[in-house]
N, C-alpha and C. Protein backbone atom coordinates (compact mmCIF):
# COMPACT_ATOMS: atom_id res chain seq x y z
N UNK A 1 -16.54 -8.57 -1.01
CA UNK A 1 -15.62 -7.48 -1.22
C UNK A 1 -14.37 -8.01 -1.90
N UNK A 2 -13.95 -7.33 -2.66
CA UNK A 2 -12.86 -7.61 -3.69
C UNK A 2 -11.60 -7.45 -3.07
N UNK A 3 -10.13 -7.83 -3.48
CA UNK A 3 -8.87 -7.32 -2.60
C UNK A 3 -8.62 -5.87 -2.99
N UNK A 4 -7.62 -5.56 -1.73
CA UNK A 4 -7.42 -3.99 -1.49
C UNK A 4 -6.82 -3.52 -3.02
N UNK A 5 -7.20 -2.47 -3.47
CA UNK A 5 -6.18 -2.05 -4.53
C UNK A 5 -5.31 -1.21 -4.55
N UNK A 6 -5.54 -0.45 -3.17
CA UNK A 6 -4.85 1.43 -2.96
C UNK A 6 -4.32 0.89 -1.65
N UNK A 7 -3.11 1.43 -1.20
CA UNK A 7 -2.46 1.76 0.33
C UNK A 7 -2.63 3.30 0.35
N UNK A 8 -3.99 3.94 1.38
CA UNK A 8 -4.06 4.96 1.80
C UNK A 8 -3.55 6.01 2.86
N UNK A 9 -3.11 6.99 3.15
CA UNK A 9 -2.69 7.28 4.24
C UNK A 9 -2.47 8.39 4.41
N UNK A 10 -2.54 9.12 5.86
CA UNK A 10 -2.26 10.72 5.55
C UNK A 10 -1.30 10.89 5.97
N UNK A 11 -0.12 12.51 5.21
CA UNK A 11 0.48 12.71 5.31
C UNK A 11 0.88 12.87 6.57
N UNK A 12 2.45 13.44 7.12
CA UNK A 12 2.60 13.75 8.64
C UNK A 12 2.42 15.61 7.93
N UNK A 13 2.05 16.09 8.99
CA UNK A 13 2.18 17.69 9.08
C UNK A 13 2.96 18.41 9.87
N UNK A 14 3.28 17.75 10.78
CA UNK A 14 4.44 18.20 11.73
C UNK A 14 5.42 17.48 11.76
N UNK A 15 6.80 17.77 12.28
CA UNK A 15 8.30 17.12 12.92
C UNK A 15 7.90 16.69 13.95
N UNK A 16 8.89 16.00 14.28
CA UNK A 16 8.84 15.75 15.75
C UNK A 16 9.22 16.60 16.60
N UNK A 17 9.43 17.60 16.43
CA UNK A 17 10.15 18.31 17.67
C UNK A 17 8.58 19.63 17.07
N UNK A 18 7.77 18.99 16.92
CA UNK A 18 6.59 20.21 16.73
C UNK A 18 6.21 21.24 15.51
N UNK A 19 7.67 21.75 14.71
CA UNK A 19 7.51 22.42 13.47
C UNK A 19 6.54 21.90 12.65
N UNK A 20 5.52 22.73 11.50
CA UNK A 20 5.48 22.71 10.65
C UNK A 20 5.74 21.66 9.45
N UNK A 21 5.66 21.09 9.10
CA UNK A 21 6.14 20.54 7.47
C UNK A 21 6.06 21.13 6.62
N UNK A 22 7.17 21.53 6.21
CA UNK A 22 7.70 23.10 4.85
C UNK A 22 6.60 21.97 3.74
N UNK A 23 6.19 22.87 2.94
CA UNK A 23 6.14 22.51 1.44
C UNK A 23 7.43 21.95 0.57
N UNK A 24 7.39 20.91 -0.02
CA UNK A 24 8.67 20.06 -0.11
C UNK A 24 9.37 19.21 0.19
N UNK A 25 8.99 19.69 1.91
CA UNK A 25 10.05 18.86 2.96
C UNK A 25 10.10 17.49 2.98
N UNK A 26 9.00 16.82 2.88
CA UNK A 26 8.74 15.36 2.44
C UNK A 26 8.96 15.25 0.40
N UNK A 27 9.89 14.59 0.45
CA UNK A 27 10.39 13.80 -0.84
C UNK A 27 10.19 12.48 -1.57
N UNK A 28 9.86 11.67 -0.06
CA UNK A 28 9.06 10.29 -0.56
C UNK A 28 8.48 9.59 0.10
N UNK A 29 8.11 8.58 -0.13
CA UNK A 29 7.25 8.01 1.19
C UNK A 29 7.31 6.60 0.10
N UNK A 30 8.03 5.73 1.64
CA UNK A 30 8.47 4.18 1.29
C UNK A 30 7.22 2.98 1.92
N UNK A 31 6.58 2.45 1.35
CA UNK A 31 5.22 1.61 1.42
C UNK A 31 6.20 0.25 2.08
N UNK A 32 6.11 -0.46 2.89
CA UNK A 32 6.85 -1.45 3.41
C UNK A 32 5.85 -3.05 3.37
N UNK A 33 5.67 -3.97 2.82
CA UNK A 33 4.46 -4.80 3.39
C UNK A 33 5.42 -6.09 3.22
N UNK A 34 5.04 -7.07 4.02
CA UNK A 34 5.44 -8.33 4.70
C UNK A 34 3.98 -9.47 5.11
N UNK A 35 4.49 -10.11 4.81
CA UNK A 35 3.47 -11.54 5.51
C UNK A 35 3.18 -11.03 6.67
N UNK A 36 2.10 -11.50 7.49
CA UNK A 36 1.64 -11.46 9.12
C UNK A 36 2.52 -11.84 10.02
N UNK A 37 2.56 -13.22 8.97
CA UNK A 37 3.54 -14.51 9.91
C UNK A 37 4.92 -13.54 10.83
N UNK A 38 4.97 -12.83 9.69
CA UNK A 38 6.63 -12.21 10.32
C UNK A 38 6.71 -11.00 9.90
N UNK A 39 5.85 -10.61 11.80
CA UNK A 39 5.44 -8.71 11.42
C UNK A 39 6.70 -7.90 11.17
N UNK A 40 7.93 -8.36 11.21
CA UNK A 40 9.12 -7.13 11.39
C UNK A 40 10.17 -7.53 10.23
N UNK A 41 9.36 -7.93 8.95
CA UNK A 41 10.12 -8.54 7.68
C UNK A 41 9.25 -7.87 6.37
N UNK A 42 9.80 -6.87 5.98
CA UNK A 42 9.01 -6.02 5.07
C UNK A 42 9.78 -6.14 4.30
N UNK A 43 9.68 -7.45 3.06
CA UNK A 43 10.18 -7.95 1.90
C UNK A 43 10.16 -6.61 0.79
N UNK A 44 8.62 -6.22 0.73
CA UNK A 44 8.09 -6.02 -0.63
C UNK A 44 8.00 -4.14 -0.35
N UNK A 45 8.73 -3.02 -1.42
CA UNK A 45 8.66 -1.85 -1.06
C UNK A 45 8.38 -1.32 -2.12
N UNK A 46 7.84 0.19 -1.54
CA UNK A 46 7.45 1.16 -3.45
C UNK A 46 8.08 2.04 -2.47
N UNK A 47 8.80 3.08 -3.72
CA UNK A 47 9.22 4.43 -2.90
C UNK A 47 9.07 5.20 -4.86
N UNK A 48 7.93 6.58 -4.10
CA UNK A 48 8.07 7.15 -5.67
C UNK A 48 8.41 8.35 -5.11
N UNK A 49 8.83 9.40 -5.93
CA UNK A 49 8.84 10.80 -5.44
C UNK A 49 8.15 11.78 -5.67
N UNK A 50 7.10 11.05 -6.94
CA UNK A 50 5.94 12.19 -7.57
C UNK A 50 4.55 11.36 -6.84
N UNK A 51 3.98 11.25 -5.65
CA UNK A 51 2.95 11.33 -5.21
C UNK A 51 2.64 12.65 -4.42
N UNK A 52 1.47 12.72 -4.82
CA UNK A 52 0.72 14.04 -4.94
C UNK A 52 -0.60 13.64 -4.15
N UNK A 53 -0.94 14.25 -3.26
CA UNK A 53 -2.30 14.15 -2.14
C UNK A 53 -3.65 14.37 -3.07
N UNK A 54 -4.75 13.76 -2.55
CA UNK A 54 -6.06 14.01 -3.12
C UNK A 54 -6.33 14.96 -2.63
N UNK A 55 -7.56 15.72 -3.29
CA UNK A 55 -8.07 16.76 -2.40
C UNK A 55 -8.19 16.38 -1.19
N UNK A 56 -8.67 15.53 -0.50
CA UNK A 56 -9.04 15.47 0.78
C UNK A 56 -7.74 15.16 1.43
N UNK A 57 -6.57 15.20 0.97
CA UNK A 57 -5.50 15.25 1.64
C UNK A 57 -4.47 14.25 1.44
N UNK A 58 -5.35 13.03 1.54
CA UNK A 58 -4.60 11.59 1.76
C UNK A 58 -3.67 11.09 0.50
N UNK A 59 -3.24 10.17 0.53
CA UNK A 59 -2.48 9.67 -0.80
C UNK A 59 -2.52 8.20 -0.78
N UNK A 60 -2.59 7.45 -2.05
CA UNK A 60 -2.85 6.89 -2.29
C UNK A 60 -1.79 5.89 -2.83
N UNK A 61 -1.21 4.66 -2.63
CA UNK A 61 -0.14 4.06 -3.35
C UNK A 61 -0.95 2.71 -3.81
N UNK A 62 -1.01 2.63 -5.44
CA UNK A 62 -1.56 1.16 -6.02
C UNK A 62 -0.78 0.69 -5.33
N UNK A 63 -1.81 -0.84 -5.06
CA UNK A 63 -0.83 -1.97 -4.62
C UNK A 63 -0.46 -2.52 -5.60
N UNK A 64 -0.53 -2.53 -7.22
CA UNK A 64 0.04 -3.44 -7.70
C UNK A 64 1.43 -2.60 -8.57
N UNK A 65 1.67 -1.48 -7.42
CA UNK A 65 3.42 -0.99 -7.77
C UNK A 65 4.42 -1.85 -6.84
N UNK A 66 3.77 -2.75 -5.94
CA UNK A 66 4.25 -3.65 -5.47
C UNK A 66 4.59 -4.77 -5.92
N UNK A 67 4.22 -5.06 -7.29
CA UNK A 67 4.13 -6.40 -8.13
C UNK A 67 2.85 -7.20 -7.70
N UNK A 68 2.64 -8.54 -7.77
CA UNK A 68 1.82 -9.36 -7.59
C UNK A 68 1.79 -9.80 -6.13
N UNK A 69 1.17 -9.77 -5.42
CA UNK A 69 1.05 -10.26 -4.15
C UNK A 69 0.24 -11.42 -4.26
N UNK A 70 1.02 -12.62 -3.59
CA UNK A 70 0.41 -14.22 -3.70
C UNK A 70 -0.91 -14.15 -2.64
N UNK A 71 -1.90 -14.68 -2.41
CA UNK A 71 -2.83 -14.87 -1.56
C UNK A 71 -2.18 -15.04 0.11
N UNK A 72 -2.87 -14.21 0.47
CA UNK A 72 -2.11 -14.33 2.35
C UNK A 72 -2.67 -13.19 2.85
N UNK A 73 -2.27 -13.51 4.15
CA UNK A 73 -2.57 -11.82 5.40
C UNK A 73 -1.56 -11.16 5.01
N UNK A 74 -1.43 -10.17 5.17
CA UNK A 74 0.34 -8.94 5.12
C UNK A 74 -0.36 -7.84 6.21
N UNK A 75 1.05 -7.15 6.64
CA UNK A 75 0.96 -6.06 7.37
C UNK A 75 1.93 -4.93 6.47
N UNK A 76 1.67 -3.94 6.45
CA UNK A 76 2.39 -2.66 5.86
C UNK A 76 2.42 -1.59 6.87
N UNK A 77 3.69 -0.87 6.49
CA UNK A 77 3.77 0.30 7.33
C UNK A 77 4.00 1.40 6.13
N UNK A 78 4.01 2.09 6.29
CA UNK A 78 4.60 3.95 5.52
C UNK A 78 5.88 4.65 6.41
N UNK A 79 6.57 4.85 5.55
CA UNK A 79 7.87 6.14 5.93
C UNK A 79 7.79 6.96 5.40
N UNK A 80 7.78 8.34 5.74
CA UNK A 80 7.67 9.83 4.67
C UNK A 80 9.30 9.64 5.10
N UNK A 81 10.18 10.38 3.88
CA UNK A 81 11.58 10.59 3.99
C UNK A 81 11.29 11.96 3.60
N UNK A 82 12.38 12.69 4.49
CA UNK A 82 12.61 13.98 4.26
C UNK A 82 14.09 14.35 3.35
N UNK A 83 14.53 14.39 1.94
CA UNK A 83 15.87 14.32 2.03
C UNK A 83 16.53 12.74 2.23
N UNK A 84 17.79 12.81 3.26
CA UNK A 84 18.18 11.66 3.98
C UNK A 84 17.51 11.13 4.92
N UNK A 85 16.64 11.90 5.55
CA UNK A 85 15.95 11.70 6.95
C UNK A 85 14.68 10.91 6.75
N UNK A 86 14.44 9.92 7.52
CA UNK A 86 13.23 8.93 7.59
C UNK A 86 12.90 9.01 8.83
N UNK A 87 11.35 9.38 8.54
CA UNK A 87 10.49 9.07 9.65
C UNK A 87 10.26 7.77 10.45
N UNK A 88 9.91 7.83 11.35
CA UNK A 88 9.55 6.15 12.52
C UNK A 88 8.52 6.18 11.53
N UNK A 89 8.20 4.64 11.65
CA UNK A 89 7.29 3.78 10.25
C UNK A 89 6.13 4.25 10.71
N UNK A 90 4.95 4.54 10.27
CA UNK A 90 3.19 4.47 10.88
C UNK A 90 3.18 3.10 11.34
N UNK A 91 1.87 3.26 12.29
CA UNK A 91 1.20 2.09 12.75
C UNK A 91 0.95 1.33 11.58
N UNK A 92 1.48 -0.34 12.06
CA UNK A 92 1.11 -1.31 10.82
C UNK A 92 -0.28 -1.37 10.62
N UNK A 93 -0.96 -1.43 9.55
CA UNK A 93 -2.15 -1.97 9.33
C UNK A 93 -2.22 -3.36 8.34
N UNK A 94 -2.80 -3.98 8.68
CA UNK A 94 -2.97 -5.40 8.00
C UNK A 94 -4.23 -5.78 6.56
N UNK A 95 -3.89 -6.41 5.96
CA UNK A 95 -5.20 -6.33 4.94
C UNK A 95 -4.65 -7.49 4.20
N UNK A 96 -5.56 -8.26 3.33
CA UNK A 96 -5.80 -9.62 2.72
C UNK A 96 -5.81 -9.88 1.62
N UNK A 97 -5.01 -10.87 0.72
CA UNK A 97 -5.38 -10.96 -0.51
C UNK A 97 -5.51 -12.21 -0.85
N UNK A 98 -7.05 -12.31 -1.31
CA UNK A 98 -7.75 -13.63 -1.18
C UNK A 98 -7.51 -14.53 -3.06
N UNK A 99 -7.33 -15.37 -2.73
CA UNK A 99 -7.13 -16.34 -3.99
C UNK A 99 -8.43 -15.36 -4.96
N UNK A 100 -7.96 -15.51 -5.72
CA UNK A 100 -9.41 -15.04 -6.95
C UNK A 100 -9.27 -16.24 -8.06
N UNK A 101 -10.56 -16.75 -8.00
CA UNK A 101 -11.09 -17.92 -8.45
C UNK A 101 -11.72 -17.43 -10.05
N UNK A 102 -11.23 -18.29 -10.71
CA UNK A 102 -11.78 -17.66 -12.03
C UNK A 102 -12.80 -18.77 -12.45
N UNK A 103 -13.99 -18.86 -12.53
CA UNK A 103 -14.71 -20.18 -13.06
C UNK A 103 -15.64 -19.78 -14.61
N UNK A 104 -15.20 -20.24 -15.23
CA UNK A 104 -15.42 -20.78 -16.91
C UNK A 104 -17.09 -20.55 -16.67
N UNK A 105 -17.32 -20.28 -18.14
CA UNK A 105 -18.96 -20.15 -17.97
C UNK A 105 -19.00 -21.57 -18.70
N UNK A 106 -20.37 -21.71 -18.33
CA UNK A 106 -21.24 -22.78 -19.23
C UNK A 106 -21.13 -23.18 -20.36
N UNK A 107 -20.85 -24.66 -20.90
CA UNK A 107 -21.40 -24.84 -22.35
C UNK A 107 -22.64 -24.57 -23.13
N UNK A 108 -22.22 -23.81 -24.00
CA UNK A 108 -23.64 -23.42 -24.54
C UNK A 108 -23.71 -25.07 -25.84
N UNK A 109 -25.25 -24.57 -26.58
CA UNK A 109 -25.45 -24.96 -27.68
C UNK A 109 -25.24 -26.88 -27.32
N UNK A 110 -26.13 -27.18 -26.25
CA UNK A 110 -26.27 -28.33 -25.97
C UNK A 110 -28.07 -29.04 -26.75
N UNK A 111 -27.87 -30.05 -27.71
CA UNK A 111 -28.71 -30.89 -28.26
C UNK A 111 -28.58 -32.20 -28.22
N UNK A 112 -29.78 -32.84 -28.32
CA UNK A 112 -30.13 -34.35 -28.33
C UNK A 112 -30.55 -34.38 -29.55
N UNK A 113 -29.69 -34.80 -30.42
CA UNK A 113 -30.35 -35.57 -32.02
C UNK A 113 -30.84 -37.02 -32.24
């Protein structure tokens, strides 16, 4: 299996105090990811304001709006911002990005004269 390319996730639909989520009401949603080593250090962030849900609901953030991520474990969280207002982060989820090895093909056009 190849490294992750998408940070998936579904929207919130409700407040906390139970309402609804107006159409709108969410403005952005901030992608947070950090090394393992040091779960509560979220170096690396995307925040756009034009993501738009798939049909099936969820949304999708490339990881490489994050720039290049060096080989390692990371953990990421999500914030929907409402306005000024930010949501408590989602549950971290963790995922891997493994060295990618590039190996040269073969010499061709080998003879014994």
């Amino acid at each position: 299996m190849g490294n992750p390319t998408n940070a998936k996730f579904n929207p919130p639909t409700a407040n906390t105090d139970g309402s609804p989520i107006a159409a709108g009401e969410i403005t952005s949603y901030l992608l947070e990811v950090g090394p393992v080593a040091t779960p509560q250090s979220f170096p690396v962030s995307f925040k756009d304001l034009d993501i738009a849900p798939a049909p099936d609901g969820t949304i999708s953030v490339p990881l490489d709006s994050l720039g290049a991520l060096a080989p390692g474990n990371y953990m990421g969280v999500v914030i929907a911002q409402a306005g000024a207002v930010q949501s408590a982060p989602s549950d971290p989820a963790a995922f891997t990005i493994a060295a990618v090895v590039v190996t040269p093909n073969p010499p061709t056009g080998l003879t014994f004269v």
